[in-house]
Structures are given as C-alpha cells and as structure tokens.
N, C-alpha and C. Protein backbone atom coordinates (compact mmCIF):
# COMPACT_ATOMS: atom_id res chain seq x y z
N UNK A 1 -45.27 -8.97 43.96
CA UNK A 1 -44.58 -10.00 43.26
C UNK A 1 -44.19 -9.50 41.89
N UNK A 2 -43.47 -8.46 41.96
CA UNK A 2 -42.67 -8.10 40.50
C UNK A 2 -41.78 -9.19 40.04
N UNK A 3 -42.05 -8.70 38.83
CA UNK A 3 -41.08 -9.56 37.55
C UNK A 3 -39.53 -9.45 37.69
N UNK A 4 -38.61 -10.10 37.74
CA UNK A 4 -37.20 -10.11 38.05
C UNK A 4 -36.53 -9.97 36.24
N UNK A 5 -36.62 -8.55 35.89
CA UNK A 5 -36.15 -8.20 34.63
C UNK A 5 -34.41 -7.99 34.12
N UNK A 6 -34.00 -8.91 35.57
CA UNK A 6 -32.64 -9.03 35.50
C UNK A 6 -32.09 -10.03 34.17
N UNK A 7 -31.08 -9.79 33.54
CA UNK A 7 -30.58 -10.75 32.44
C UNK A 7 -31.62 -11.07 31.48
N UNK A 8 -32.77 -10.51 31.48
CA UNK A 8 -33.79 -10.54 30.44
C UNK A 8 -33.62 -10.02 29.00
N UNK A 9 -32.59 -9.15 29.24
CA UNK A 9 -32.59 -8.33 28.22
C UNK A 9 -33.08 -7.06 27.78
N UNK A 10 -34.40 -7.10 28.79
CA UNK A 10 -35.47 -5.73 28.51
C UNK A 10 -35.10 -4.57 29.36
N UNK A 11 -34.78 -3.34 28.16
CA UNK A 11 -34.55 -2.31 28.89
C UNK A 11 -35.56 -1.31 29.34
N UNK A 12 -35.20 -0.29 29.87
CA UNK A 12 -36.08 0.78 30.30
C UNK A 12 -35.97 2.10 29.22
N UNK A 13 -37.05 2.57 29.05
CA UNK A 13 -36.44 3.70 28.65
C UNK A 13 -36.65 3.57 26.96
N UNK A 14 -36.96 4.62 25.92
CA UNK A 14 -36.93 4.16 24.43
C UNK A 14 -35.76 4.52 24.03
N UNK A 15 -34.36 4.73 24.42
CA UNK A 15 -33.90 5.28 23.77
C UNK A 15 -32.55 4.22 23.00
N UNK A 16 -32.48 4.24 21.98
CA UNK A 16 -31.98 3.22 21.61
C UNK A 16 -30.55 3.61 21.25
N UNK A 17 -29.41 2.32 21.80
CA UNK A 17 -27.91 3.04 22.17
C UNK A 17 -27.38 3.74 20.56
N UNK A 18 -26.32 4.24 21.05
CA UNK A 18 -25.38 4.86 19.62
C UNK A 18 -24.46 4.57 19.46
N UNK A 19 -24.63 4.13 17.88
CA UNK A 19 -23.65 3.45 17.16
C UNK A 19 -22.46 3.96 17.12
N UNK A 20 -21.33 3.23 17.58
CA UNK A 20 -20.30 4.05 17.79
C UNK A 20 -19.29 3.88 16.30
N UNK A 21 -18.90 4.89 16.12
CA UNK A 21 -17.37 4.86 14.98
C UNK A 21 -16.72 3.95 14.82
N UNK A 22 -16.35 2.89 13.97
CA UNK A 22 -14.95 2.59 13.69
C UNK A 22 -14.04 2.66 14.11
N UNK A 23 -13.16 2.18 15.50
CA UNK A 23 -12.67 3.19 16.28
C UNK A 23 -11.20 2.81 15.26
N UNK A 24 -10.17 3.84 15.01
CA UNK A 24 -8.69 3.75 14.27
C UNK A 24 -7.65 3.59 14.77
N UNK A 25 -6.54 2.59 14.76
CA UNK A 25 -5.82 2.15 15.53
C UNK A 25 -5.10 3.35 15.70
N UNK A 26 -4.46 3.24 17.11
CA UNK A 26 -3.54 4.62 17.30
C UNK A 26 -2.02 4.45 16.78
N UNK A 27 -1.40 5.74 16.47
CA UNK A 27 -0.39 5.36 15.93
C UNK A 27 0.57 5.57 16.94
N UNK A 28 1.80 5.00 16.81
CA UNK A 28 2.86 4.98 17.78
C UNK A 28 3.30 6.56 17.74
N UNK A 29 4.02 6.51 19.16
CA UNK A 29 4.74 7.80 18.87
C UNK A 29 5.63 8.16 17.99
N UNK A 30 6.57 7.25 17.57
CA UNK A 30 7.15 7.41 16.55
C UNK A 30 6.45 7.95 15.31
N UNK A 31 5.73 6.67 15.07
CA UNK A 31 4.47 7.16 13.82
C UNK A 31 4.00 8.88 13.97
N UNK A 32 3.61 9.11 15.16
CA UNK A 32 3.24 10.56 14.92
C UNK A 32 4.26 11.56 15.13
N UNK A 33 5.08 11.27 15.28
CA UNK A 33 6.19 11.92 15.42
C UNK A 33 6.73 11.76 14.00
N UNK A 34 6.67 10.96 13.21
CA UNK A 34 7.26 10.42 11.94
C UNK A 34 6.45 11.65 10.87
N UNK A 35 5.18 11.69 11.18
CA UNK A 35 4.04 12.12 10.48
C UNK A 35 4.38 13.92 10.03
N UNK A 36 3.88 14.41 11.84
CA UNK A 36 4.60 15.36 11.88
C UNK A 36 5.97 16.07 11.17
N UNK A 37 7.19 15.03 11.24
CA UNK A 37 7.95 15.33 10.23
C UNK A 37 8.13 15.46 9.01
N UNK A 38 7.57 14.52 8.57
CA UNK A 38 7.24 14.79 6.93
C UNK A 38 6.54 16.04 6.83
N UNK A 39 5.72 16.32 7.59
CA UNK A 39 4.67 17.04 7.28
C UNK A 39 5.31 19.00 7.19
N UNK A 40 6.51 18.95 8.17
CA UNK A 40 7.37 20.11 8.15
C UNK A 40 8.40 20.26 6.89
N UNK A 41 8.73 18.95 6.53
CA UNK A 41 9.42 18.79 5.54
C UNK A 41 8.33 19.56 4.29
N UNK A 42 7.60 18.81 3.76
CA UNK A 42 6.50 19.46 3.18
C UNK A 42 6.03 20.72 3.01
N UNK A 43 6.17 21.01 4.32
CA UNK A 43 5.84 22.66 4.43
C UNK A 43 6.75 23.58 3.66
N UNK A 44 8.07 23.15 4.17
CA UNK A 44 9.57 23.83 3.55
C UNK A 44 9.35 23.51 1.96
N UNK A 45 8.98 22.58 1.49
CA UNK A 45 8.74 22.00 -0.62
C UNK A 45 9.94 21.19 -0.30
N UNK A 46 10.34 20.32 0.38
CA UNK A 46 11.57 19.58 0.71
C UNK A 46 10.63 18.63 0.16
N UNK A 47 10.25 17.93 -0.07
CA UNK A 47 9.39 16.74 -0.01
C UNK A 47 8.03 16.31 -0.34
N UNK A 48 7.84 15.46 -1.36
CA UNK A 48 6.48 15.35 -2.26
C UNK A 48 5.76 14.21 -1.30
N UNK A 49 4.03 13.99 -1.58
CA UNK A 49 3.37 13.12 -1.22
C UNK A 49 3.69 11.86 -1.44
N UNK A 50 4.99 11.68 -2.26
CA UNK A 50 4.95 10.36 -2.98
C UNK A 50 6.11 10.30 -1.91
N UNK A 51 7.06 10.43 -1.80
CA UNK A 51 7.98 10.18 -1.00
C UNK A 51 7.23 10.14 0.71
N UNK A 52 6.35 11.04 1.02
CA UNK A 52 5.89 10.83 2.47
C UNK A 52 5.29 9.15 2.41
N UNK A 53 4.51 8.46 1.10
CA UNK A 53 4.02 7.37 1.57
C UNK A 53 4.61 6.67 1.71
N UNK A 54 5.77 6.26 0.82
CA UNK A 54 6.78 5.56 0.65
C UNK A 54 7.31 5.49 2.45
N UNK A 55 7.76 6.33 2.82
CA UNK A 55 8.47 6.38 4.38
C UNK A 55 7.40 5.98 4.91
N UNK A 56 6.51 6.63 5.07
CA UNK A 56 5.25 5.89 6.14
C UNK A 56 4.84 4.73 6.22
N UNK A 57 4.66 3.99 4.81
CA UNK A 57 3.94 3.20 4.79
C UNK A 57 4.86 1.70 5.56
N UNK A 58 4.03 1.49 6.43
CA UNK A 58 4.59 0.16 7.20
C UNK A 58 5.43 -1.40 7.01
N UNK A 59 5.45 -1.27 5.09
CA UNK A 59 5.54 -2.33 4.72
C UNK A 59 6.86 -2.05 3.65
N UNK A 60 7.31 -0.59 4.48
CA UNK A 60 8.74 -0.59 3.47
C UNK A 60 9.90 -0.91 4.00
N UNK A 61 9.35 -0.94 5.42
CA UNK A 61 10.87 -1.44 6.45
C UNK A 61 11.35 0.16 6.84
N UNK A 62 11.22 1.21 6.62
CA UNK A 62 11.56 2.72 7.49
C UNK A 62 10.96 2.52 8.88
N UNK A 63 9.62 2.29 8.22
CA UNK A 63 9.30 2.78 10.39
C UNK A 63 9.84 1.93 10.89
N UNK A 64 9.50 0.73 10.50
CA UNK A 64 10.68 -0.35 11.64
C UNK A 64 11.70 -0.13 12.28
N UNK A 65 12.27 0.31 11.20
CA UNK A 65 13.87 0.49 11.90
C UNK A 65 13.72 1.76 13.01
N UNK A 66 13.24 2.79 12.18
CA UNK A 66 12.76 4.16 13.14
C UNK A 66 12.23 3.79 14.72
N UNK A 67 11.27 3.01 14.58
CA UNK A 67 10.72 2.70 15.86
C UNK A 67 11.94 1.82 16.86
N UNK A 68 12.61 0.87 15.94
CA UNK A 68 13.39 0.52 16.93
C UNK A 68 14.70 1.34 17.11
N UNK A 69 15.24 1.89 16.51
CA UNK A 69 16.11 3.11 17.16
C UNK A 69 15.50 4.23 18.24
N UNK A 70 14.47 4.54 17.87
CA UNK A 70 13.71 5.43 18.90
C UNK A 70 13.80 4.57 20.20
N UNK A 71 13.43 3.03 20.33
CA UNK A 71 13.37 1.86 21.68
C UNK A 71 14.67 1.98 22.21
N UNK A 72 15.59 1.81 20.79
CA UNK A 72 16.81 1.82 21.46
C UNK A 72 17.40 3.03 22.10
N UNK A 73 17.42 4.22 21.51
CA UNK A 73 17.19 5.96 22.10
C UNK A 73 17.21 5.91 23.52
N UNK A 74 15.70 5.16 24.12
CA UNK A 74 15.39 5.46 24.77
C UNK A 74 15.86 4.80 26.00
N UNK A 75 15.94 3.09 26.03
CA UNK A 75 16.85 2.29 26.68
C UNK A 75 18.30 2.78 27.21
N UNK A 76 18.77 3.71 25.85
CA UNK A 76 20.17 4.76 26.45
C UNK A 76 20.28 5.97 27.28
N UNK A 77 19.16 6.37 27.20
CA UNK A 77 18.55 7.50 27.80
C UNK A 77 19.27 8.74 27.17
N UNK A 78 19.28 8.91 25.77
CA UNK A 78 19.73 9.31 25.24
C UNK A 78 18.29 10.49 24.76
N UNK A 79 18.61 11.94 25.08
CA UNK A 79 17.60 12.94 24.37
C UNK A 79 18.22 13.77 23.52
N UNK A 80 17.36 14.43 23.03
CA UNK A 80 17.51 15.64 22.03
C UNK A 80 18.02 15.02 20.87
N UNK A 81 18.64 15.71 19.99
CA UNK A 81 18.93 14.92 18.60
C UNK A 81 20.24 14.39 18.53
N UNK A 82 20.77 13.61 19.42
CA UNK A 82 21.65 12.94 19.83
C UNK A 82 21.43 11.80 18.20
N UNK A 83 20.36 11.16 18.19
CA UNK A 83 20.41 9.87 17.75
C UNK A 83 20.90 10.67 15.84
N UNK A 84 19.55 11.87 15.71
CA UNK A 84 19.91 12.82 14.65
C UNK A 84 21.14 12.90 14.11
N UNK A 85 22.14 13.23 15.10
CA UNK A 85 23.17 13.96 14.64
C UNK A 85 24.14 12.61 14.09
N UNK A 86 24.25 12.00 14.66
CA UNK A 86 25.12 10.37 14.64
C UNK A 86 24.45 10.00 13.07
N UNK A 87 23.57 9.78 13.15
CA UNK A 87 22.48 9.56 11.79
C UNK A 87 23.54 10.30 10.88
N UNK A 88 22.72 11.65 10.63
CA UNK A 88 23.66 12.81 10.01
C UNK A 88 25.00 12.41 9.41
N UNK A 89 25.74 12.34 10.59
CA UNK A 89 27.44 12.28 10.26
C UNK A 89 27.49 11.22 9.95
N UNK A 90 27.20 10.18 10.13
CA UNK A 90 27.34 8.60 9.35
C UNK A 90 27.00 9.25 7.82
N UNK A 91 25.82 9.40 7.22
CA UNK A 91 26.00 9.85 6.75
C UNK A 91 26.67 10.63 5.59
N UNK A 92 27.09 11.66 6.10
CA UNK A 92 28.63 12.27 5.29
C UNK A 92 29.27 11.96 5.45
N UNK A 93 29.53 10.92 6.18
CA UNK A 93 30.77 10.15 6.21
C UNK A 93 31.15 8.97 4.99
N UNK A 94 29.65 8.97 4.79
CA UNK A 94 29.33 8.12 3.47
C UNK A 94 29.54 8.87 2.10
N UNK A 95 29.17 10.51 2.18
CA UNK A 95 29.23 10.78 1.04
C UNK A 95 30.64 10.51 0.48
N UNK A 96 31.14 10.38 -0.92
CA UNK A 96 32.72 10.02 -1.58
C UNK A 96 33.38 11.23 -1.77
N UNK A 97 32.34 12.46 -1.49
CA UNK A 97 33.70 13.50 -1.67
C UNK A 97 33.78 13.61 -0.28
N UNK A 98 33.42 12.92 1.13
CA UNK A 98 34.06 13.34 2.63
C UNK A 98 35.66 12.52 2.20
N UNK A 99 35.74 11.07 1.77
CA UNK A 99 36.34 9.93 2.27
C UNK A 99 37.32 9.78 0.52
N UNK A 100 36.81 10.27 -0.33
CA UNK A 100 37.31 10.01 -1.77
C UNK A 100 39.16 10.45 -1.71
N UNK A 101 39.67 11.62 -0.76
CA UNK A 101 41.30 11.96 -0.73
C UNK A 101 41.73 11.06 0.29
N UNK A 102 41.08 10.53 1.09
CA UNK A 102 41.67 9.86 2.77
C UNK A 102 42.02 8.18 1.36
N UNK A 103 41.03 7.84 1.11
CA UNK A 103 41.18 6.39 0.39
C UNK A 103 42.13 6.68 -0.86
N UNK A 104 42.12 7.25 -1.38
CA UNK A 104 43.38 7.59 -2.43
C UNK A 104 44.99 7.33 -2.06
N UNK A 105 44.71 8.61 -0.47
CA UNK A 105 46.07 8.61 -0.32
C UNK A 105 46.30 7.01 1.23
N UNK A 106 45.27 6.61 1.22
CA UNK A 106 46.02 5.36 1.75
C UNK A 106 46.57 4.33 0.85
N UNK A 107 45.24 3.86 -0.56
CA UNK A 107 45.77 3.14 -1.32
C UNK A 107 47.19 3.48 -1.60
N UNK A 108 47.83 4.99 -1.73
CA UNK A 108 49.22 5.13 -2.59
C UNK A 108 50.12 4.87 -1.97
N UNK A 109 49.84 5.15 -0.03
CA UNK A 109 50.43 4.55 0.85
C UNK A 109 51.13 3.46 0.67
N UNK A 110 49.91 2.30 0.51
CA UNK A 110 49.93 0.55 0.65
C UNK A 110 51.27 0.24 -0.54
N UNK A 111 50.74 1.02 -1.76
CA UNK A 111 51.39 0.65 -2.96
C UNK A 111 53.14 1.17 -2.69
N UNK A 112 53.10 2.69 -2.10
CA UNK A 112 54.54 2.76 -1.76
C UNK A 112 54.99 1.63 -0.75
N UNK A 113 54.59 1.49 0.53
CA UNK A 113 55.29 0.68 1.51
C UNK A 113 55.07 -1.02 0.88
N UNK A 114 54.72 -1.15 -0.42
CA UNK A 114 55.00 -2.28 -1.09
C UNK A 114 56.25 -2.31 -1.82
N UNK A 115 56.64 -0.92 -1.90
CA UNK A 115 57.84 -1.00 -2.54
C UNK A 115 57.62 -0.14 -4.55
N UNK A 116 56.46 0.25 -4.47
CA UNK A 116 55.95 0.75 -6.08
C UNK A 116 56.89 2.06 -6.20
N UNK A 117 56.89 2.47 -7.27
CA UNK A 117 57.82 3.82 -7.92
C UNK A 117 56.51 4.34 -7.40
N UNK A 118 56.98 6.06 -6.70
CA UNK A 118 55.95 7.10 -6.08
C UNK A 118 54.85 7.30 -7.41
N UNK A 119 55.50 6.93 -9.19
CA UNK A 119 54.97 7.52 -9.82
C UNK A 119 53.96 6.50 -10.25
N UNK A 120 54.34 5.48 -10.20
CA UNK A 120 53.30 4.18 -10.44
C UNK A 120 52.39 4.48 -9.45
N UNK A 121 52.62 4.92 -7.68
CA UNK A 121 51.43 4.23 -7.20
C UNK A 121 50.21 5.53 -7.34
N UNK A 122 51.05 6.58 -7.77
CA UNK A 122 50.31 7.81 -7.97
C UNK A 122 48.87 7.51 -9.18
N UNK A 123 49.65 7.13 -10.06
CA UNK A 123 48.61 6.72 -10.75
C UNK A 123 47.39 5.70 -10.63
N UNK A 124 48.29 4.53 -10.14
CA UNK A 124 47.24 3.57 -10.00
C UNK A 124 46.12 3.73 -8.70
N UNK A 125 46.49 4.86 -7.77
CA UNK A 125 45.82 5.08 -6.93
C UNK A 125 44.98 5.81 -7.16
N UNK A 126 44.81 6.63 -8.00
CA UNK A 126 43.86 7.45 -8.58
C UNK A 126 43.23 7.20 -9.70
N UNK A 127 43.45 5.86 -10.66
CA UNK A 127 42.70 5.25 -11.35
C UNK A 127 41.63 4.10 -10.59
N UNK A 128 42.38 3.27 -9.90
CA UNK A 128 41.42 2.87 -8.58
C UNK A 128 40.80 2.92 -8.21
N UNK A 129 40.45 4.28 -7.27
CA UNK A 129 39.46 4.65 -7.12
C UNK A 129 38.50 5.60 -7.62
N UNK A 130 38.92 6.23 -8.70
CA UNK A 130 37.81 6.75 -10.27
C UNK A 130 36.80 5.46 -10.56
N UNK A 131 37.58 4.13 -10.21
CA UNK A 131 36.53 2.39 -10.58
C UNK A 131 35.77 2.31 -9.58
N UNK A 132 36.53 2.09 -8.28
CA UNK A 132 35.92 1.70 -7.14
C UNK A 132 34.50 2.41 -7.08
N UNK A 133 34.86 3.99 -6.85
CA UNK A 133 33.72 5.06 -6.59
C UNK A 133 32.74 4.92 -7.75
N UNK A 134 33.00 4.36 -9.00
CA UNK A 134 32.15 4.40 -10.00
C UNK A 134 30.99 3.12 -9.69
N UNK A 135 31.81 1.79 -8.60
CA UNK A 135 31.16 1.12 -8.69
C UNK A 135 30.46 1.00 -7.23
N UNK A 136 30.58 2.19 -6.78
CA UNK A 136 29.68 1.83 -5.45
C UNK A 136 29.12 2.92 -4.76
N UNK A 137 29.43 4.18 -5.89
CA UNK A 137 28.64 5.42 -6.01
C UNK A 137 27.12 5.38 -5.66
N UNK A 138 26.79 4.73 -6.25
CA UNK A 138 25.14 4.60 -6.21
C UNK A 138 24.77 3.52 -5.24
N UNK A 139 25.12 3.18 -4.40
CA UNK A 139 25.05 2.53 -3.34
C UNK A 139 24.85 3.62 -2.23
N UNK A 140 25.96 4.29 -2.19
CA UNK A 140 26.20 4.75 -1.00
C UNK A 140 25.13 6.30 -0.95
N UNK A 141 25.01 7.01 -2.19
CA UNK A 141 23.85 7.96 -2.31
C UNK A 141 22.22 7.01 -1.34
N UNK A 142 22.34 6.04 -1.98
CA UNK A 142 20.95 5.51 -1.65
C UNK A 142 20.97 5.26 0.08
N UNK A 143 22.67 4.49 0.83
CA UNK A 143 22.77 4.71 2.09
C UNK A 143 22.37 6.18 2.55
N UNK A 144 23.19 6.75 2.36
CA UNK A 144 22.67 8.56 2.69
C UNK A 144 21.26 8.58 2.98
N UNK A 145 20.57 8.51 1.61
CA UNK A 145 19.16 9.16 1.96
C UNK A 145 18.81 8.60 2.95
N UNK A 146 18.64 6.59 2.65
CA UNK A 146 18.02 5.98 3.88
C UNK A 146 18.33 6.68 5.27
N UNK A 147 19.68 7.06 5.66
CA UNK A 147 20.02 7.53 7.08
C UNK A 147 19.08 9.03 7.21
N UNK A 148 18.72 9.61 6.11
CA UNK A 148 18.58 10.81 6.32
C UNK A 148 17.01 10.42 6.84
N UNK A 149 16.35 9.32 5.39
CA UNK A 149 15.09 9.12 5.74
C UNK A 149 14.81 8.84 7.44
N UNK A 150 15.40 7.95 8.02
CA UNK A 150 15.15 7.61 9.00
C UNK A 150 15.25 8.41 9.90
N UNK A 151 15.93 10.26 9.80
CA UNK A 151 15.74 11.24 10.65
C UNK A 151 14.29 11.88 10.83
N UNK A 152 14.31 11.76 9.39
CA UNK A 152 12.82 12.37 9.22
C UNK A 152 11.44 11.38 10.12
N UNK A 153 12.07 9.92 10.31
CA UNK A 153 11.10 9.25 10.81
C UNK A 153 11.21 9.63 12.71
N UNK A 154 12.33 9.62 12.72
CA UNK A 154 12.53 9.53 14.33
C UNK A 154 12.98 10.82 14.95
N UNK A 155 13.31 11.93 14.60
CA UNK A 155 13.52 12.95 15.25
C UNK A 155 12.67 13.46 15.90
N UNK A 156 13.22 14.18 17.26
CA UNK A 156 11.83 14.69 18.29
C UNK A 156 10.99 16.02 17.77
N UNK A 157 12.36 16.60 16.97
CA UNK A 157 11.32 18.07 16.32
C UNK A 157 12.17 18.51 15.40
N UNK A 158 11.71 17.94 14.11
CA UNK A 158 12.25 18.05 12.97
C UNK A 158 12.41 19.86 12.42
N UNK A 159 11.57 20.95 12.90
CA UNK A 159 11.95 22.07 12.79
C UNK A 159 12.98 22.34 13.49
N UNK A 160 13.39 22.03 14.85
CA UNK A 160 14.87 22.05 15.77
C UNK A 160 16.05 21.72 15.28
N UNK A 161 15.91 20.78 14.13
CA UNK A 161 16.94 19.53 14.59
C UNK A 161 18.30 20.26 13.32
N UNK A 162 19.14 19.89 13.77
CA UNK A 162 20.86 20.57 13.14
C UNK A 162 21.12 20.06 11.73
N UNK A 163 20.09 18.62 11.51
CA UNK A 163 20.38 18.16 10.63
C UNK A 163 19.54 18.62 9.46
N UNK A 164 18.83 19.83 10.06
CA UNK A 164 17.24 19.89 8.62
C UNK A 164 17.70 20.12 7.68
N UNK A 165 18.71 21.20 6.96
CA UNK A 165 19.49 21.39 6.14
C UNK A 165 19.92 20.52 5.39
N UNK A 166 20.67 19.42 5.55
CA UNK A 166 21.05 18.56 5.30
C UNK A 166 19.78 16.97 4.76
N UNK A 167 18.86 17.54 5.28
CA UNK A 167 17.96 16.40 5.06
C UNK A 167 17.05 17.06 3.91
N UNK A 168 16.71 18.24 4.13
CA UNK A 168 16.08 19.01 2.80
C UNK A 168 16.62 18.93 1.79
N UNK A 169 18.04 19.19 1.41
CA UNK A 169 18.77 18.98 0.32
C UNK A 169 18.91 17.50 -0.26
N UNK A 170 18.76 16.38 0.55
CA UNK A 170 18.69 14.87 0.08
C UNK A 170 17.31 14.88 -0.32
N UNK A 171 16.31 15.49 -0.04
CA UNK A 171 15.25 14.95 -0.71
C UNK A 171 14.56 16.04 -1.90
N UNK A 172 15.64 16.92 -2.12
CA UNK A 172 15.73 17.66 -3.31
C UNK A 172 16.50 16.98 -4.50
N UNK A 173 16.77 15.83 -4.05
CA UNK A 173 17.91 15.59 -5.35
C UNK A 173 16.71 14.83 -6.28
N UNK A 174 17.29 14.60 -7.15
CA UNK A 174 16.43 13.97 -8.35
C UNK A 174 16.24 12.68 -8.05
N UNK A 175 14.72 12.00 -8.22
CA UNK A 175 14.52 10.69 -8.58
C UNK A 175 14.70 10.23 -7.45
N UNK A 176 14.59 10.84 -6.02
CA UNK A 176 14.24 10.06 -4.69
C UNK A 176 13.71 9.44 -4.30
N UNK A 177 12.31 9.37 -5.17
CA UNK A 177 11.21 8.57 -4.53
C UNK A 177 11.21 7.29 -5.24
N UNK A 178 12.24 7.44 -6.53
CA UNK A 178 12.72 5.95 -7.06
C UNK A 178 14.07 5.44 -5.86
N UNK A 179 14.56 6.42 -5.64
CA UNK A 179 15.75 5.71 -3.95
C UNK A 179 15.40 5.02 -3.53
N UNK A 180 13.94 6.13 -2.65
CA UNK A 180 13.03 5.50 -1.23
C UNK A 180 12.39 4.37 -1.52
N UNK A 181 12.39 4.09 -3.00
CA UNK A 181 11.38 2.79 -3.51
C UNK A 181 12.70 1.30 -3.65
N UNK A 182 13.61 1.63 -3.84
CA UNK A 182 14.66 0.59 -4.30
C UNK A 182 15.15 0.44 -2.34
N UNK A 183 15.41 1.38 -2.17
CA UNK A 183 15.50 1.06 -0.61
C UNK A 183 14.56 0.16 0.36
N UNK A 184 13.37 0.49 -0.09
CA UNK A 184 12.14 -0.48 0.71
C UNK A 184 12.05 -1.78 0.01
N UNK A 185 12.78 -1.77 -1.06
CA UNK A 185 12.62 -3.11 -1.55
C UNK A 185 13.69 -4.25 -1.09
N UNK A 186 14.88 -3.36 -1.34
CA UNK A 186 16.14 -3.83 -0.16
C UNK A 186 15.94 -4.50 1.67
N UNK A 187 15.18 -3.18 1.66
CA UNK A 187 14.72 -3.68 3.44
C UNK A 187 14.09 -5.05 3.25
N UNK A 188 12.89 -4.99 2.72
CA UNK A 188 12.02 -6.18 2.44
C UNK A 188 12.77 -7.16 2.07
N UNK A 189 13.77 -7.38 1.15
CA UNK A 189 14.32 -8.24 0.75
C UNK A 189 14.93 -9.31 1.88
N UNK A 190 15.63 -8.26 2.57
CA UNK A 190 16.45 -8.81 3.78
C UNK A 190 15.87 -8.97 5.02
N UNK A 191 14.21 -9.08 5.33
CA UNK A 191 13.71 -9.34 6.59
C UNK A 191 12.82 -10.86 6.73
C-alpha cells in the first residue's frame, strides 16, 4: 500500500532545478540583417555608434518602414538588391544637381510657350530656381539619407550591394546624426 506521490509535489532525487536566463526577445530578420549592416558600415569608418542607435532603435520609425518593405520585397518575390537599387536611384533622383538643369529648362519652356521674351524667361528661370532649391534644399538632403538609411536597414548583404558607395558617402557628410535625429522625429510625428 504505497503512497500515491502523484500531484504532491514531492520530488525524487536532491537535485534542485536550474535557474534559467532571462530569455531575450529575438530579433527579426530584418533587425539582424539591419544590425549586421551597420555593423559593415562601421567596419569601412562610414558610420559612428551614434548614428547606428538612432537607425536601430525601434522608436524612430526606420525599422518600421525597413521591415515593411522587406514584407513587401517579399510578397513580390522580388531578390537580390532589387529593392536597394530603386532605393538608391530615388534617391539621386532627389539629389538637385540630378534634376536642378531638367527644372530650369522646363520652367523657361512654360515661360516661352506663355509667350515671355527668350531673355526674360532666361532669367527668371534661373532666378527661380536659385529660390526654389534654396528652399527645399534641406529637405531633400534629409530625403536622401532617409532612403539611403533604410538600405542600410534592409539590404540582404550590405558588403554586395551596388549601392555601398553611395551609402558610405551619405553618412560621411556632416551632422548626420542630427539628419537621422530630425528624420525620426518626422516619422514619429506622422504615425
């Protein structure tokens, strides 16, 4: 007539269990894929600790977007640095010396087929946009980086990718990590 030491609680044995770790949430692929990148960036002197937190940190609005372009990437079935390169050329497409002669010579266009003297619209087309570009210069630098940032978050192998060149030199420019900071504040603003 043994004791039924079922659901009792009492074990066998002295050995008493082990305390397990803290276990740390895992990070997305993106995230380590994000990580990784910075981390090559870094290697090259492209890029300070202050700028890696800034991108990483979850509450600036980068990975977000990163992660959902990567969802979306993938929904297209789109590989290799497809998403990179589009990134990229948007981009320079942004910088004002790609687009600064195309917008000149349309404004002088508009102004001739309005009927302006060639010499009026010459001028006013090139005073124009000396204003325009003055006033939306610093806008569009800060677009740039963001696109660039977000390579650095989502690319599959940031040593591979066509755009590294191009992304090393944006985060060589001066006072980026005041960009990456006015940018996350922007994101935040608008979510």
């Amino acid at each position: 007539m043994g004791k039924n030491l079922r659901g009792s609680g009492a074990r066998s044995g002295g050995i008493p269990p082990t305390p397990r770790a803290p276990s740390r949430p895992r990070l997305s692929k993106t995230s380590e894929r994000a990580v990784r990148n910075a981390s090559t960036l870094q290697s090259r002197g492209s890029i300070g600790a202050g700028e890696i937190a800034i991108l990483l940190n979850p509450n600036s609005g980068y990975m977000a977007i990163a992660e959902a372009l990567v969802k979306s990437q993938r929904r297209h079935l789109s590989r290799g640095h497809v998403l990179c390169d589009s990134l990229n050329a948007t981009a320079e497409a942004w910088d004002p010396a790609t687009y600064t002669l195309d917008l000149r010579l349309s404004f002088e266009k508009l102004l001739l087929d309005a009927g302006m003297k060639p010499w009026i619209a010459q001028v006013l087309a090139a005073t124009s946009l000396k204003t325009m570009l003055a006033a939306v210069g610093d806008r569009t630098a800060q677009l740039r980086l963001t696109l660039r940032s977000l390579i650095v978050l989502a690319c599959p192998d940031l040593e591979l990718c066509p755009a590294i060149d191009d992304i090393s030199k944006a985060f060589l420019a001066p006072l980026v990590a005041d960009e990456l900071r006015a940018g996350a504040a922007a994101l935040r603003s608008r979510s």
